[in-house]
C-alpha atoms as a PDB file:
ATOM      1  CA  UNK A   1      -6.785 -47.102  -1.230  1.00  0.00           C
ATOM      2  CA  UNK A   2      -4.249 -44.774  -2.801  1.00  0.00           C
ATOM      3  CA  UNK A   3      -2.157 -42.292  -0.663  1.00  0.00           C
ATOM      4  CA  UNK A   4      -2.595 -39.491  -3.062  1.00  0.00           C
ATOM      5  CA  UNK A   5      -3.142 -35.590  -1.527  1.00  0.00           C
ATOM      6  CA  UNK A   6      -6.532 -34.263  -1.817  1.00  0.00           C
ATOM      7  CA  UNK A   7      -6.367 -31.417  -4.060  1.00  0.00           C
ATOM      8  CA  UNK A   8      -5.490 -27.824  -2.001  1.00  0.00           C
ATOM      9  CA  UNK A   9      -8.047 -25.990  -4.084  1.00  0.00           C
ATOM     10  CA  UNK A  10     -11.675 -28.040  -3.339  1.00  0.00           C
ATOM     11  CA  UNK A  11     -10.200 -30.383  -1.173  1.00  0.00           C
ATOM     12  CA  UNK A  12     -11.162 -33.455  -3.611  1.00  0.00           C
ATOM     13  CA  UNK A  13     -10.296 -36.358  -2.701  1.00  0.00           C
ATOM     14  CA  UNK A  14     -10.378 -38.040  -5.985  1.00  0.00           C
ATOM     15  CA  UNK A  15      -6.698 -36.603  -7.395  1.00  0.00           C
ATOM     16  CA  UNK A  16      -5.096 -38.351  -9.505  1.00  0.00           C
ATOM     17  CA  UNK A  17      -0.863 -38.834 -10.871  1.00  0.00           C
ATOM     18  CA  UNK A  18      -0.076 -37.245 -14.905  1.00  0.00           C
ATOM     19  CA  UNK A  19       3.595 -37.546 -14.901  1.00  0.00           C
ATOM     20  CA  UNK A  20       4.934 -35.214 -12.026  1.00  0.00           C
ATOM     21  CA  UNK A  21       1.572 -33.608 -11.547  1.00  0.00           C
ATOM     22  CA  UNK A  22      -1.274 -34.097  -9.191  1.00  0.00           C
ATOM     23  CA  UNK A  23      -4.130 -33.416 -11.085  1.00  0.00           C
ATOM     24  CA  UNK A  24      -7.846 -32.700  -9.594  1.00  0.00           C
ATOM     25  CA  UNK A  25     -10.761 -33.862 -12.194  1.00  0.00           C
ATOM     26  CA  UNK A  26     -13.474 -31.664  -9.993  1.00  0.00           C
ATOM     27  CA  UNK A  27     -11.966 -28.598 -10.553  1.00  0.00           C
ATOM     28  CA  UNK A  28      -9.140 -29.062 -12.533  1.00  0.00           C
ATOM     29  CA  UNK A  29      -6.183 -27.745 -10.526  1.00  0.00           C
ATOM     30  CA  UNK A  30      -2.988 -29.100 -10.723  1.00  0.00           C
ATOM     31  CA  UNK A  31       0.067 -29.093  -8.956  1.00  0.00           C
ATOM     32  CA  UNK A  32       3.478 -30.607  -8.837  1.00  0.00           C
ATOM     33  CA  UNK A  33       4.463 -34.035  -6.429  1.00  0.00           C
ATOM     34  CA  UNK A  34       7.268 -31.742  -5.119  1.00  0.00           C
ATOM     35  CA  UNK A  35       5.440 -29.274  -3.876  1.00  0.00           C
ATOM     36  CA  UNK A  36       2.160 -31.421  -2.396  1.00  0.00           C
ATOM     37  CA  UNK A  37      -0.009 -29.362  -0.567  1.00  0.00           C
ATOM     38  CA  UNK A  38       2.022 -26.507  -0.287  1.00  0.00           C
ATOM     39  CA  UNK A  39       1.640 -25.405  -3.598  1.00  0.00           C
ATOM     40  CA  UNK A  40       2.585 -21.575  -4.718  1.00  0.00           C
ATOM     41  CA  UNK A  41      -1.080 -21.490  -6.524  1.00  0.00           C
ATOM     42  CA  UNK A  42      -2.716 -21.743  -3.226  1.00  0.00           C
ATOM     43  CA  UNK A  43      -1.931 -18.222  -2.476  1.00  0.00           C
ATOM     44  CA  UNK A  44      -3.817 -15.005  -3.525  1.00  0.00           C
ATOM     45  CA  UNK A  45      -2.768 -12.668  -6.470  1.00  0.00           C
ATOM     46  CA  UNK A  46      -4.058  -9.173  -6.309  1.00  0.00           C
ATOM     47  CA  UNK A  47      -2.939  -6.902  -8.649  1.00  0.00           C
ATOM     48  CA  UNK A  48      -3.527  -2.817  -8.802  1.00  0.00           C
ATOM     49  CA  UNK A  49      -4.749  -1.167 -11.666  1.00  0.00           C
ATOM     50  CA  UNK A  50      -0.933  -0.595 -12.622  1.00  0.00           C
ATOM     51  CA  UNK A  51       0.459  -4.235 -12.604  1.00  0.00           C
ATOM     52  CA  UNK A  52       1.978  -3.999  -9.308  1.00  0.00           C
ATOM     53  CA  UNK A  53       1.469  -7.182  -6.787  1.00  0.00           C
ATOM     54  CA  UNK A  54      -0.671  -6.455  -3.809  1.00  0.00           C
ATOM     55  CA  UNK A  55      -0.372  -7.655  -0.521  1.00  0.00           C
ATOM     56  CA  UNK A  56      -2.236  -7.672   3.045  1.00  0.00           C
ATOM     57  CA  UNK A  57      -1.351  -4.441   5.087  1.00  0.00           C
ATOM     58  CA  UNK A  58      -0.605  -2.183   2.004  1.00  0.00           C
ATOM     59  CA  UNK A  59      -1.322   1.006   1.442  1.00  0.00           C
ATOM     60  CA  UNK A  60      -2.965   2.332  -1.881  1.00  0.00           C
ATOM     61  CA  UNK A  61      -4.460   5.195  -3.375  1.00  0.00           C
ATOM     62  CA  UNK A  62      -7.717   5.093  -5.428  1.00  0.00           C
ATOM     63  CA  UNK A  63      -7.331   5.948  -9.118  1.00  0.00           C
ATOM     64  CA  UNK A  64     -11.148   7.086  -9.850  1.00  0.00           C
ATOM     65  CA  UNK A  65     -14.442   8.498  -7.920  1.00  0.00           C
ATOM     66  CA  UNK A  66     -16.190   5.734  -6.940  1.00  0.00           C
ATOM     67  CA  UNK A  67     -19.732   6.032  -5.989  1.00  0.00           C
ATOM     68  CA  UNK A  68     -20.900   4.540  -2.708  1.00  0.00           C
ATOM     69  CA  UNK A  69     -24.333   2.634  -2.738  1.00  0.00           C
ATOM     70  CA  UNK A  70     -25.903   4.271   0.201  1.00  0.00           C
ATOM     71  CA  UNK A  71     -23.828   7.230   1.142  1.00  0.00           C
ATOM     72  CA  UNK A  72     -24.563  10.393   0.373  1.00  0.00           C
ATOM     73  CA  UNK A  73     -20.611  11.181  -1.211  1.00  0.00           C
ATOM     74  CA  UNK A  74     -18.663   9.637  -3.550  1.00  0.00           C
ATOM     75  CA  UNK A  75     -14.833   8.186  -2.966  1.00  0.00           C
ATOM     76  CA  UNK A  76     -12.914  10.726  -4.599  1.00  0.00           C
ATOM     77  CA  UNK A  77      -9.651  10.192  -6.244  1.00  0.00           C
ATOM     78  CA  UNK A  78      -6.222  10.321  -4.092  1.00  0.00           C
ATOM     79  CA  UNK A  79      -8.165   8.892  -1.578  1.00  0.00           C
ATOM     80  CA  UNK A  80      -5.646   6.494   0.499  1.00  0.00           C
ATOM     81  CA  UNK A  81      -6.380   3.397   2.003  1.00  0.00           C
ATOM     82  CA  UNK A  82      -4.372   1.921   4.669  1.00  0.00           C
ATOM     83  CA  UNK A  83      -3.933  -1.577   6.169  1.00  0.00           C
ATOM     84  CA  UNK A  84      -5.568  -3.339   3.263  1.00  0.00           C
ATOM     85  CA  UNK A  85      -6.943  -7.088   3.419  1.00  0.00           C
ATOM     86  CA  UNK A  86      -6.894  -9.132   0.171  1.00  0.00           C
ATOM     87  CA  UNK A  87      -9.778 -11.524   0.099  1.00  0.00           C
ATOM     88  CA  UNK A  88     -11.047 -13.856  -2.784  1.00  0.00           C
ATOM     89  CA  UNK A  89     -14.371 -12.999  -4.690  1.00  0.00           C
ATOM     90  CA  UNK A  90     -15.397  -9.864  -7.071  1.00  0.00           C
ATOM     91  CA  UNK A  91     -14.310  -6.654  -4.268  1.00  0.00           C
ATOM     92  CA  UNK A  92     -10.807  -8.650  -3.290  1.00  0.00           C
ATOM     93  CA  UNK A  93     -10.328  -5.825  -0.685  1.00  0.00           C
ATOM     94  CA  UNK A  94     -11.184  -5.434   2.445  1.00  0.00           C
ATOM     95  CA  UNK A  95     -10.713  -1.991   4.233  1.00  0.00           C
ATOM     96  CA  UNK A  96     -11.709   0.451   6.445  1.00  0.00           C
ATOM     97  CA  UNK A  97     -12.009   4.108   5.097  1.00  0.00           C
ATOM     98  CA  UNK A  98     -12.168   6.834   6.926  1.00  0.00           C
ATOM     99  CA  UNK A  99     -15.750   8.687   7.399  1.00  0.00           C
ATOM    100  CA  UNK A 100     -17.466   5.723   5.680  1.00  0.00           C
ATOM    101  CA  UNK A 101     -16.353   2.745   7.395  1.00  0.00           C
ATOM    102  CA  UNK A 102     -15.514  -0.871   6.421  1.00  0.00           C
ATOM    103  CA  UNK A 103     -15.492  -1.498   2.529  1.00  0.00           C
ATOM    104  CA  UNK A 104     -15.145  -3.716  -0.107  1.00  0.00           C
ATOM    105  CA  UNK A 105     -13.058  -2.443  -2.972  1.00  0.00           C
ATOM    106  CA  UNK A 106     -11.966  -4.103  -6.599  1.00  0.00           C
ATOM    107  CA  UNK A 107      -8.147  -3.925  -7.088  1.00  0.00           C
ATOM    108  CA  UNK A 108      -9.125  -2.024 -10.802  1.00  0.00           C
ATOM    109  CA  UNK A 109      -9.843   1.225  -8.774  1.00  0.00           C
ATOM    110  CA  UNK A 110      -6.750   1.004  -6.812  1.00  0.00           C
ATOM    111  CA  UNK A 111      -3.291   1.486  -7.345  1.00  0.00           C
ATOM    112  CA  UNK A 112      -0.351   1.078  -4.459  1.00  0.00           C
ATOM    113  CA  UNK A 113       0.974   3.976  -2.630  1.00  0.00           C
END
């Protein structure tokens, strides 16, 4: 059998060679030979509401009242958010806010601090 990587996004193991790319029929991913499993597209990109690149641990600010399913308040605006986790799915932040607790945010409604 072949000695080709599985692919780093769905862990396929039916990859195959296109000239110096690894390419993944399942999902469609590919990546380069140089950088094998390590690729750069493996990590997360978050983005704020401005452009700028989030990361895990930031701080940021939230641009808009957002309503809160359940509480009797909504976010208001200027709000900050410390110690931010960047997670995959719809609400890519996780965070805790103070005086409502842990949260899922979308990066739209946020912009760094």
């Amino acid at each position: 059998m072949s000695t080709l990587p599985p692919c780093p996004k769905c862990n396929s193991e039916y990859t195959y060679e296109d000239g110096t790319l690894y390419v993944c029929p399942e999902c469609g991913h590919e990546w380069s030979k140089e950088a094998g499993a390590e690729s750069a597209d493996d990590t997360l990109v978050v983005r704020d509401a401005h452009g700028n690149l989030l990361q895990d641990g930031d701080t940021v600010t939230i641009i808009k009242d957002l309503k809160v399913k359940g509480a009797s308040s909504a976010l208001k605006v200027g709000t900050k958010v410390r110690n931010i986790r960047l997670v995959e799915g719809d609400h890519n932040i996780d965070c805790k806010i103070d005086g409502f607790g842990a949260m899922q945010l979308k990066s739209e409604f946020v912009k760094k601090a």
